[in-house]
C-alpha atoms as a PDB file:
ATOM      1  CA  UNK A   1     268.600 -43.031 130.248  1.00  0.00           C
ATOM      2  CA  UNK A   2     271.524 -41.347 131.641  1.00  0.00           C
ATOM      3  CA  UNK A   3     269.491 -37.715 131.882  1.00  0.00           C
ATOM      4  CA  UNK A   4     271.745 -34.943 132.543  1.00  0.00           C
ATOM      5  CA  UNK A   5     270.846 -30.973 133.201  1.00  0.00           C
ATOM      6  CA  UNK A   6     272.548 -27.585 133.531  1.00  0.00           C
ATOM      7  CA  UNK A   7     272.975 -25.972 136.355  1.00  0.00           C
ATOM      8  CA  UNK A   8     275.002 -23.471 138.539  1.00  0.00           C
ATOM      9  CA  UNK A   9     278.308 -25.072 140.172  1.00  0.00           C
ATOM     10  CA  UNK A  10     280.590 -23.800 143.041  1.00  0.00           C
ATOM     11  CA  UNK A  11     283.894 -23.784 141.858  1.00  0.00           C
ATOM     12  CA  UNK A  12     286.265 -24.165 144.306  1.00  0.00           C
ATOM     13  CA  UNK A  13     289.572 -24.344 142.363  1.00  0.00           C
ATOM     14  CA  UNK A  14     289.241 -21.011 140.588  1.00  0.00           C
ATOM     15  CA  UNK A  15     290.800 -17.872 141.280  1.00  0.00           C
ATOM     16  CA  UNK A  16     289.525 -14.169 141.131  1.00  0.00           C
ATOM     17  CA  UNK A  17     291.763 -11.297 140.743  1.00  0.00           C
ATOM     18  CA  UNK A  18     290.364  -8.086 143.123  1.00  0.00           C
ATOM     19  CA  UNK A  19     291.875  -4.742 140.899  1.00  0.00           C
ATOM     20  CA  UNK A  20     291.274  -1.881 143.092  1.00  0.00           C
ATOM     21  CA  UNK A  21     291.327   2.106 141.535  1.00  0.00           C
ATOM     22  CA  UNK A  22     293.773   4.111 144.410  1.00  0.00           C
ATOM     23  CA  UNK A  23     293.886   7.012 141.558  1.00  0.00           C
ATOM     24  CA  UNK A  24     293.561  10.673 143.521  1.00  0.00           C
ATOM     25  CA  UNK A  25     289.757  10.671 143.175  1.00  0.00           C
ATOM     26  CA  UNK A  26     289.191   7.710 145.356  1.00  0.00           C
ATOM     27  CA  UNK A  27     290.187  10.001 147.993  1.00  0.00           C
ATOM     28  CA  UNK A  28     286.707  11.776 147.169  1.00  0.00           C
ATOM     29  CA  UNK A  29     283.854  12.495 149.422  1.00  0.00           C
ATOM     30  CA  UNK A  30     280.605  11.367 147.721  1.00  0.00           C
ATOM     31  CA  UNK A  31     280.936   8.390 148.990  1.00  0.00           C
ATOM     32  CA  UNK A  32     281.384   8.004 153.067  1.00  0.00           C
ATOM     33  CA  UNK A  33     283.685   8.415 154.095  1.00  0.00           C
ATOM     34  CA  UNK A  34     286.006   8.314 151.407  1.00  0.00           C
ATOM     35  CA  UNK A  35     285.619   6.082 148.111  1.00  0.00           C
ATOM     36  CA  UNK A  36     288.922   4.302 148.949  1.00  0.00           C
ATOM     37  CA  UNK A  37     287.837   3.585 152.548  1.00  0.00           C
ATOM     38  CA  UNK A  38     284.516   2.092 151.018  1.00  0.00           C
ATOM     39  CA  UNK A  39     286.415   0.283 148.351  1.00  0.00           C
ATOM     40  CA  UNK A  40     288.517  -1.333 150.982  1.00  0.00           C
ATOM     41  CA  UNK A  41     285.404  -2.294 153.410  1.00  0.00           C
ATOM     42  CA  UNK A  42     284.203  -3.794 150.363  1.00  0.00           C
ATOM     43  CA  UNK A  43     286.895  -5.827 149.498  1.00  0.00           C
ATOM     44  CA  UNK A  44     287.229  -7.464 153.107  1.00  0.00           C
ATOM     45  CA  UNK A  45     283.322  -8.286 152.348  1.00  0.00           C
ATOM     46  CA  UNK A  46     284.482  -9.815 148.923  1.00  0.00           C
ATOM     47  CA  UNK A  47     286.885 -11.629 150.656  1.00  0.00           C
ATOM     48  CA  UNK A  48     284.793 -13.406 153.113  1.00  0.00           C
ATOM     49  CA  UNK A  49     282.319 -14.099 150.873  1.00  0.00           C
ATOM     50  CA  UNK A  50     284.612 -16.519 148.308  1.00  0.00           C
ATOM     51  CA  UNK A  51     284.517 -20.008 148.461  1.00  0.00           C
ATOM     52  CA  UNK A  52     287.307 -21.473 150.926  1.00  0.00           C
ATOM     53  CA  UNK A  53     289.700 -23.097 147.971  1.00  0.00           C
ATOM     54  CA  UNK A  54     289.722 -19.668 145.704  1.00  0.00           C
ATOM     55  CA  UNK A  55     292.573 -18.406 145.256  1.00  0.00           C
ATOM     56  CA  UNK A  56     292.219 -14.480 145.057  1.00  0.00           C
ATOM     57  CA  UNK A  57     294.829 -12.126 143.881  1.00  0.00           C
ATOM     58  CA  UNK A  58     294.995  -8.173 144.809  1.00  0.00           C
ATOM     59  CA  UNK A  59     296.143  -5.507 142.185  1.00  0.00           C
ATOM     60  CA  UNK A  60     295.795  -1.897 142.828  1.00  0.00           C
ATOM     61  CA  UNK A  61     296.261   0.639 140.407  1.00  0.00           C
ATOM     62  CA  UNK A  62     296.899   4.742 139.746  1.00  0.00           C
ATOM     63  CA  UNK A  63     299.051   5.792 137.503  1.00  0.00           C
ATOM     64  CA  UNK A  64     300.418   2.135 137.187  1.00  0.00           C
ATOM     65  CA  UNK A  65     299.092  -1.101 138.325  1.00  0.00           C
ATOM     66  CA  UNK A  66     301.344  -3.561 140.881  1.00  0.00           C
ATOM     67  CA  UNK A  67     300.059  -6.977 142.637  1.00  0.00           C
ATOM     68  CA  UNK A  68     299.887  -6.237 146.383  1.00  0.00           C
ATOM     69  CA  UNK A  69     299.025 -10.059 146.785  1.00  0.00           C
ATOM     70  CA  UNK A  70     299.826 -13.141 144.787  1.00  0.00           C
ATOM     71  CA  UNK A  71     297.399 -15.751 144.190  1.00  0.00           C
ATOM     72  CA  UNK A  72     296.463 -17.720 147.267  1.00  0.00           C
ATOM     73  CA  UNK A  73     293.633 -19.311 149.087  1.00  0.00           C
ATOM     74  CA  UNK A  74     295.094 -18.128 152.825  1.00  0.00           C
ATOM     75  CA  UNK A  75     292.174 -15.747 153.111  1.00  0.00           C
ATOM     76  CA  UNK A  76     293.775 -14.275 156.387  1.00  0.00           C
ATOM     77  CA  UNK A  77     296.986 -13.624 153.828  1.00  0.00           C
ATOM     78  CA  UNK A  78     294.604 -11.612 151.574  1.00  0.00           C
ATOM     79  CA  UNK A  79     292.999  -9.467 154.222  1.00  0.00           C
ATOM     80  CA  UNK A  80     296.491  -8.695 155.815  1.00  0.00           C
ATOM     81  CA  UNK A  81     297.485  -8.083 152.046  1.00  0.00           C
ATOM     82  CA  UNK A  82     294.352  -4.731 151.614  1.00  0.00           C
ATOM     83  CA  UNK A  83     296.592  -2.939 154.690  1.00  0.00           C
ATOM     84  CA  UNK A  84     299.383  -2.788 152.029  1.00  0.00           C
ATOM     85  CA  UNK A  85     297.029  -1.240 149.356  1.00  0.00           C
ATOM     86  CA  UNK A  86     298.364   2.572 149.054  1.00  0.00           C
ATOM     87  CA  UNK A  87     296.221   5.600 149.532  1.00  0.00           C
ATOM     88  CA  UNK A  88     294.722   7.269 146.813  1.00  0.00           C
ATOM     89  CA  UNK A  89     297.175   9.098 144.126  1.00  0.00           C
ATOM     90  CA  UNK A  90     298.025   9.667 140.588  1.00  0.00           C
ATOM     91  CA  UNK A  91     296.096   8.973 137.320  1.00  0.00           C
ATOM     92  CA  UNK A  92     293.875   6.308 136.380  1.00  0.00           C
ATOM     93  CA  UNK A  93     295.205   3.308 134.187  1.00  0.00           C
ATOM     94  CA  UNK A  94     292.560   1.004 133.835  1.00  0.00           C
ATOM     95  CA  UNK A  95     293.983  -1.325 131.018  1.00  0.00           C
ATOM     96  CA  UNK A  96     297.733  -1.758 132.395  1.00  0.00           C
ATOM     97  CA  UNK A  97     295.696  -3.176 135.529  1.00  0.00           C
ATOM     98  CA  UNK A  98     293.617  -5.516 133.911  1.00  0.00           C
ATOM     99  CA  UNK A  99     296.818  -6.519 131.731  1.00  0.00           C
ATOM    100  CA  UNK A 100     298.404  -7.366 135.528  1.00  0.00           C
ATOM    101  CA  UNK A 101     295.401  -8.658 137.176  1.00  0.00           C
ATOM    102  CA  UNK A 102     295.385 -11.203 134.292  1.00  0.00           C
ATOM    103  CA  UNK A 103     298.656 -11.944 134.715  1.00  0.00           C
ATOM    104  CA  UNK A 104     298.095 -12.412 138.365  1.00  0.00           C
ATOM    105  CA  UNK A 105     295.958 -15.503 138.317  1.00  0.00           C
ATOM    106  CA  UNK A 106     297.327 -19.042 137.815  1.00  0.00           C
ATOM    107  CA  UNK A 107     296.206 -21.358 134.704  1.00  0.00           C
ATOM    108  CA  UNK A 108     293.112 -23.231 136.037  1.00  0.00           C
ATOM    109  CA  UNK A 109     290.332 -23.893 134.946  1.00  0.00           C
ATOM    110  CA  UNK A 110     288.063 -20.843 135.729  1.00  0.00           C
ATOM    111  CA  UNK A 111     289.570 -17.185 135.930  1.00  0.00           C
ATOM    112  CA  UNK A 112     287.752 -13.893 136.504  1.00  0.00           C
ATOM    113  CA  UNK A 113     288.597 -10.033 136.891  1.00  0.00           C
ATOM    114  CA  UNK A 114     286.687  -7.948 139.551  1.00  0.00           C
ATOM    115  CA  UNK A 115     287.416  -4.180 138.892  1.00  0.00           C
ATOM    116  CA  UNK A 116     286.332  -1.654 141.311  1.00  0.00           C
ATOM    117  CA  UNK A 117     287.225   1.863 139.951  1.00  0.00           C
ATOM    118  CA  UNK A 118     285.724   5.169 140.022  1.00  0.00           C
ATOM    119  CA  UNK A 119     287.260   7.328 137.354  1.00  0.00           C
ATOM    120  CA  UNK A 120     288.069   8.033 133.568  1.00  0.00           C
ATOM    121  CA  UNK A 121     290.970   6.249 131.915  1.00  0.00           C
ATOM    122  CA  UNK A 122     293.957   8.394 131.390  1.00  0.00           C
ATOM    123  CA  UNK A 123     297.390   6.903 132.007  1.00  0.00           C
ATOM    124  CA  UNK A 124     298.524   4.015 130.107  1.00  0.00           C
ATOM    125  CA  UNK A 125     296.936   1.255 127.720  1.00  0.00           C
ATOM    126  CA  UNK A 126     293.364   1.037 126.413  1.00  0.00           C
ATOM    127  CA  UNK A 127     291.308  -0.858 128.305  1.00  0.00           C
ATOM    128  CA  UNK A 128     288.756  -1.352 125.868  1.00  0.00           C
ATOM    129  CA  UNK A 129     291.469  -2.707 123.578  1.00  0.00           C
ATOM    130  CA  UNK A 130     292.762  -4.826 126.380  1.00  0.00           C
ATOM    131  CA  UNK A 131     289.425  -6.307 127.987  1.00  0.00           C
ATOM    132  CA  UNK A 132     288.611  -8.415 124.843  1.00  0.00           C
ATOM    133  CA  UNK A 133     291.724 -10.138 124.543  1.00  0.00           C
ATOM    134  CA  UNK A 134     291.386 -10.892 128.342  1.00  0.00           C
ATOM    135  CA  UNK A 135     287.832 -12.332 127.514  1.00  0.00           C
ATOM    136  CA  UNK A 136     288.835 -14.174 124.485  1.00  0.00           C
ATOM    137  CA  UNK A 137     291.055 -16.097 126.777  1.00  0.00           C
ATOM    138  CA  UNK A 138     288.761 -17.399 129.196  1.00  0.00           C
ATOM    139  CA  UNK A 139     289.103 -14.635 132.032  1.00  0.00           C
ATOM    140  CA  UNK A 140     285.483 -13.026 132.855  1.00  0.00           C
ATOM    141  CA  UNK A 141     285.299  -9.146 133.976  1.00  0.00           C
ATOM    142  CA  UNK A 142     282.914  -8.010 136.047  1.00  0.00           C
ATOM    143  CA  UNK A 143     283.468  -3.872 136.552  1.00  0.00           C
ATOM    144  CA  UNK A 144     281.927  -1.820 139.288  1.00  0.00           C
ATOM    145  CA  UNK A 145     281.943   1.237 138.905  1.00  0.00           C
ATOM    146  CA  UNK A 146     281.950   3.591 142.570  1.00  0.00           C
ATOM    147  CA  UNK A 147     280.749   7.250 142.997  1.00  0.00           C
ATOM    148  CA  UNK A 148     278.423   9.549 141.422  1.00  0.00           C
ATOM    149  CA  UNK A 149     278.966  11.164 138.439  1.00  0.00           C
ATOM    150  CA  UNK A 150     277.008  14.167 139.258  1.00  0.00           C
ATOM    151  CA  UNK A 151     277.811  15.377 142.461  1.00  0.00           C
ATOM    152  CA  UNK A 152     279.572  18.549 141.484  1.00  0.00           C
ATOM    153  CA  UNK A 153     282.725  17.309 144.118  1.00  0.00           C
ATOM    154  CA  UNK A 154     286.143  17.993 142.966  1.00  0.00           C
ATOM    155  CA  UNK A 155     288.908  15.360 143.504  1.00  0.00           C
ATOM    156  CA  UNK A 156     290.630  16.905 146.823  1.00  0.00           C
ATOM    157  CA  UNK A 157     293.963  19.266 145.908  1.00  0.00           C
ATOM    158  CA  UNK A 158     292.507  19.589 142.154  1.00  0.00           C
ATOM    159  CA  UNK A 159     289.742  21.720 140.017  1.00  0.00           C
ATOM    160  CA  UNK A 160     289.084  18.514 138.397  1.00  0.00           C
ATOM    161  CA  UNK A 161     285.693  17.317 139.035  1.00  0.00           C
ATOM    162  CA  UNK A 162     285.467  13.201 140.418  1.00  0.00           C
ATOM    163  CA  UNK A 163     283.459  11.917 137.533  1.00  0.00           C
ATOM    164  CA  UNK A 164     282.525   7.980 136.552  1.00  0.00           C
ATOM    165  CA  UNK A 165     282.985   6.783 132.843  1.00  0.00           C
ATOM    166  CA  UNK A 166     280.016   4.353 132.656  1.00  0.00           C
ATOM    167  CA  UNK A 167     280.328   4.195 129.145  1.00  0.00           C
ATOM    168  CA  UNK A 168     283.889   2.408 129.149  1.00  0.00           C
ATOM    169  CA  UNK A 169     282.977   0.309 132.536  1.00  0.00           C
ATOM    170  CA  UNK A 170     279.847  -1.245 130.613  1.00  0.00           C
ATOM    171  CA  UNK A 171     282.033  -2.101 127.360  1.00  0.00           C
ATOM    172  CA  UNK A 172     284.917  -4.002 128.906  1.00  0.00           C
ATOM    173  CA  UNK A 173     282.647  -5.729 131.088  1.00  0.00           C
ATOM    174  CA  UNK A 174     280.730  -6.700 127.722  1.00  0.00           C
ATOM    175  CA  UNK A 175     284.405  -7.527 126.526  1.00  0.00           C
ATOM    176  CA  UNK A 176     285.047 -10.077 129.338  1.00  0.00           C
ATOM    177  CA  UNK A 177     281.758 -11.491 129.456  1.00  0.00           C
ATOM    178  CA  UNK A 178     280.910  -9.546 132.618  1.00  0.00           C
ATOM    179  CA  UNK A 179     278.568  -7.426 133.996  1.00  0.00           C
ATOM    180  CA  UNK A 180     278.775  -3.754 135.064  1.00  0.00           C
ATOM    181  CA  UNK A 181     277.041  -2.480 138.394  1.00  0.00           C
ATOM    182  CA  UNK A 182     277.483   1.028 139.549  1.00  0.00           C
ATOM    183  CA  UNK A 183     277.130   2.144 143.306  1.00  0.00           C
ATOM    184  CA  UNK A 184     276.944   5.385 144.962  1.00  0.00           C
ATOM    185  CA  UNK A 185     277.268   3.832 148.607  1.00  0.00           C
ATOM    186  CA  UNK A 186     279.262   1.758 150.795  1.00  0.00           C
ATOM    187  CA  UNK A 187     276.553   0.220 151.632  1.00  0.00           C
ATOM    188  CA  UNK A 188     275.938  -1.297 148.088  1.00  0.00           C
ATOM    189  CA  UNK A 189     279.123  -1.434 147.226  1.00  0.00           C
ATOM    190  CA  UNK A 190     279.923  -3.834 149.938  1.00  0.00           C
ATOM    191  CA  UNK A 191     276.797  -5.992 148.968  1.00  0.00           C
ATOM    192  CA  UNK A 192     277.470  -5.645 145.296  1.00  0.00           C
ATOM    193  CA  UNK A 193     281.277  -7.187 145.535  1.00  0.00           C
ATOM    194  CA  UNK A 194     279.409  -9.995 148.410  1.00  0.00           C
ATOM    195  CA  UNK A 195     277.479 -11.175 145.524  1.00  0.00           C
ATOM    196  CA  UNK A 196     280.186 -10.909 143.290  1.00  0.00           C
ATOM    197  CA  UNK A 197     282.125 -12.873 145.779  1.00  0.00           C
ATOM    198  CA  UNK A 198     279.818 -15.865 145.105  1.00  0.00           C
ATOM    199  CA  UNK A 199     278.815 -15.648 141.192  1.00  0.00           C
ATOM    200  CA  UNK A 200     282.634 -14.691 139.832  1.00  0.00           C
ATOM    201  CA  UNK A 201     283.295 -18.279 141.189  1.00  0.00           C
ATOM    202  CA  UNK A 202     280.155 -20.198 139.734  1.00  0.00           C
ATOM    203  CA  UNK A 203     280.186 -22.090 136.056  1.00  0.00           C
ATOM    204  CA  UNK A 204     277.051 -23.583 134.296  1.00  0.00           C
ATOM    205  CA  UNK A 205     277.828 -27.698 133.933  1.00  0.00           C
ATOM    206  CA  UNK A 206     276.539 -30.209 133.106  1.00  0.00           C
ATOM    207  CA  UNK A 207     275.202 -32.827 135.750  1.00  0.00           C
ATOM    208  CA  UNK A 208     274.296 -35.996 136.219  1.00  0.00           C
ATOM    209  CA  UNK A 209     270.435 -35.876 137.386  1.00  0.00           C
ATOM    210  CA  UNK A 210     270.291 -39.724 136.888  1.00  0.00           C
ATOM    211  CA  UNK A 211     270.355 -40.447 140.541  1.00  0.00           C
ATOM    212  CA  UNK A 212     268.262 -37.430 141.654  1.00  0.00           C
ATOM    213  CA  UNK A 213     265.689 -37.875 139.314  1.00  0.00           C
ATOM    214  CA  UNK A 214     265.214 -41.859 140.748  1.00  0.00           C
ATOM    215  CA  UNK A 215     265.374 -40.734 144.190  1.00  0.00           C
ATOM    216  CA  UNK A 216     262.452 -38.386 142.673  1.00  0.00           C
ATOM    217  CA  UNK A 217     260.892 -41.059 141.468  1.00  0.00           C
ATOM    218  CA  UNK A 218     260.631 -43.169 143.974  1.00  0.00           C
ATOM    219  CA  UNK A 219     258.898 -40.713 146.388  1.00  0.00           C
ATOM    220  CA  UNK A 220     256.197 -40.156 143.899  1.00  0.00           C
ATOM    221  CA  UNK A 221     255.655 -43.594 144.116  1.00  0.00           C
ATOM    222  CA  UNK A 222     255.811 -44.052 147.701  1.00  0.00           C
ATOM    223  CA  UNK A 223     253.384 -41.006 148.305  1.00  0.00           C
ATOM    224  CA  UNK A 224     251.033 -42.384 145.368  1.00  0.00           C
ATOM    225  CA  UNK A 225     250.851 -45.660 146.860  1.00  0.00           C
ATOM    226  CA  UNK A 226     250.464 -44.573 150.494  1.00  0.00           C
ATOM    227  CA  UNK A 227     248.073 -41.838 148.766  1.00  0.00           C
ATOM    228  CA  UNK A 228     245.881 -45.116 147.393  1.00  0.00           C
ATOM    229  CA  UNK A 229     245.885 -47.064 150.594  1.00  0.00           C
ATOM    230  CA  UNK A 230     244.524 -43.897 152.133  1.00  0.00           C
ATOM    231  CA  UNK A 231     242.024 -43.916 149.639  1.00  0.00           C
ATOM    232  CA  UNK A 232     241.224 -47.717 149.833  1.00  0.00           C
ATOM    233  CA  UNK A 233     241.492 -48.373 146.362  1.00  0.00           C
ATOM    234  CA  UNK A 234     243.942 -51.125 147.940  1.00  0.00           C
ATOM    235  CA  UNK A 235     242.516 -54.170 150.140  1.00  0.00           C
END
């Protein structure tokens, strides 16, 4: 009958752009030992955890946003490519680095955003204007958001207190058809962009169960009729 189901498929032809916050507060304590430091551990466990045949992309972003690394699916290129990822300084601006992360990954067939940030837009375009264009072209965003937003820490060499914009983070990941997690660890952190790793490159399809299913079939006949001449309901 030609039966066919939905289910969850490893892409391995898709590409995933990393955007990683270096604004001054990532040089912030709350989380240990810096947030930039844990953002970068993070993004080596990102990195390992992709499909071989990805292609991944790097942006980081402050004031402005610039691709440290191209698209490519030389994993040992994109590790060598975080050491190039400057240390925290400047503003924050979140939609010029989703316009470039965007930009960053090739036309195929499935495209998604990872942005790891911890503060409050203020330089630059609207990212809440920007993430649904982004979506409405095919390109999921997934946010995560890092730090707490009530420790009471200033941003080092400031009065400004390192705060977290939830709010925003939750809307343009609703705009790209993501999903927002926040972590206050480098712990999660590095498990949260793991998993992200794995699920940024998966798409539902739709797949041929007709040669499953008869394999299924066939058992169940097999075990019914050695079931039955265990029985002796068979001479």
């Amino acid at each position: 009958a030609g039966p066919h189901v939905t289910a969850p498929v490893a892409v391995r032809d898709g590409a995933v752009a990393l955007c990683i916050d270096t604004s001054g507060s990532m040089s912030a304590a709350d989380v240990q030992p810096t947030r930039a430091d844990a953002a970068l551990r993070a993004a080596r466990a990102f990195i390992d955890g992709v499909p071989d045949g990805t292609r991944i992309s790097i942006v980081a972003f402050s004031s402005s946003a610039a691709i440290i690394m191209p698209a490519s699916d030389d994993k040992d290129a994109v590790r060598e490519a975080l050491e190039r990822i400057p240390p925290p300084n400047g503003g924050t601006a979140i939609g010029d680095a989703l316009t470039v992360a965007a930009r960053s990954l090739p036309p195929v067939r499935h495209r998604a955003i990872v942005l790891v940030t911890d503060g409050v837009n203020n330089q630059g375009s609207d990212p809440l204007a920007v993430a649904p264009r982004i979506g409405g072209s095919g390109t999921t965003i997934d946010t995560v958001g890092i730090g707490t937003s009530d420790s009471g820490l200033l941003i080092p060499g400031t009065t400004e207190e390192a705060d977290l914009d939830e709010t925003a983070l939750r809307a343009v990941a609703q705009a790209g058809h993501g999903a927002y997690a926040r972590v206050g660890d480098a712990d999660a952190l590095a498990k949260r962009l793991s998993d992200l790793a794995r699920t940024s490159t998966i798409e539902r399809r739709r797949v041929d169960a007709s040669f499953p299913l008869a394999i299924a079939g066939g058992t169940i006949m097999i075990l019914a009729t050695v079931g039955a001449f265990g029985l002796g309901r068979f001479p």
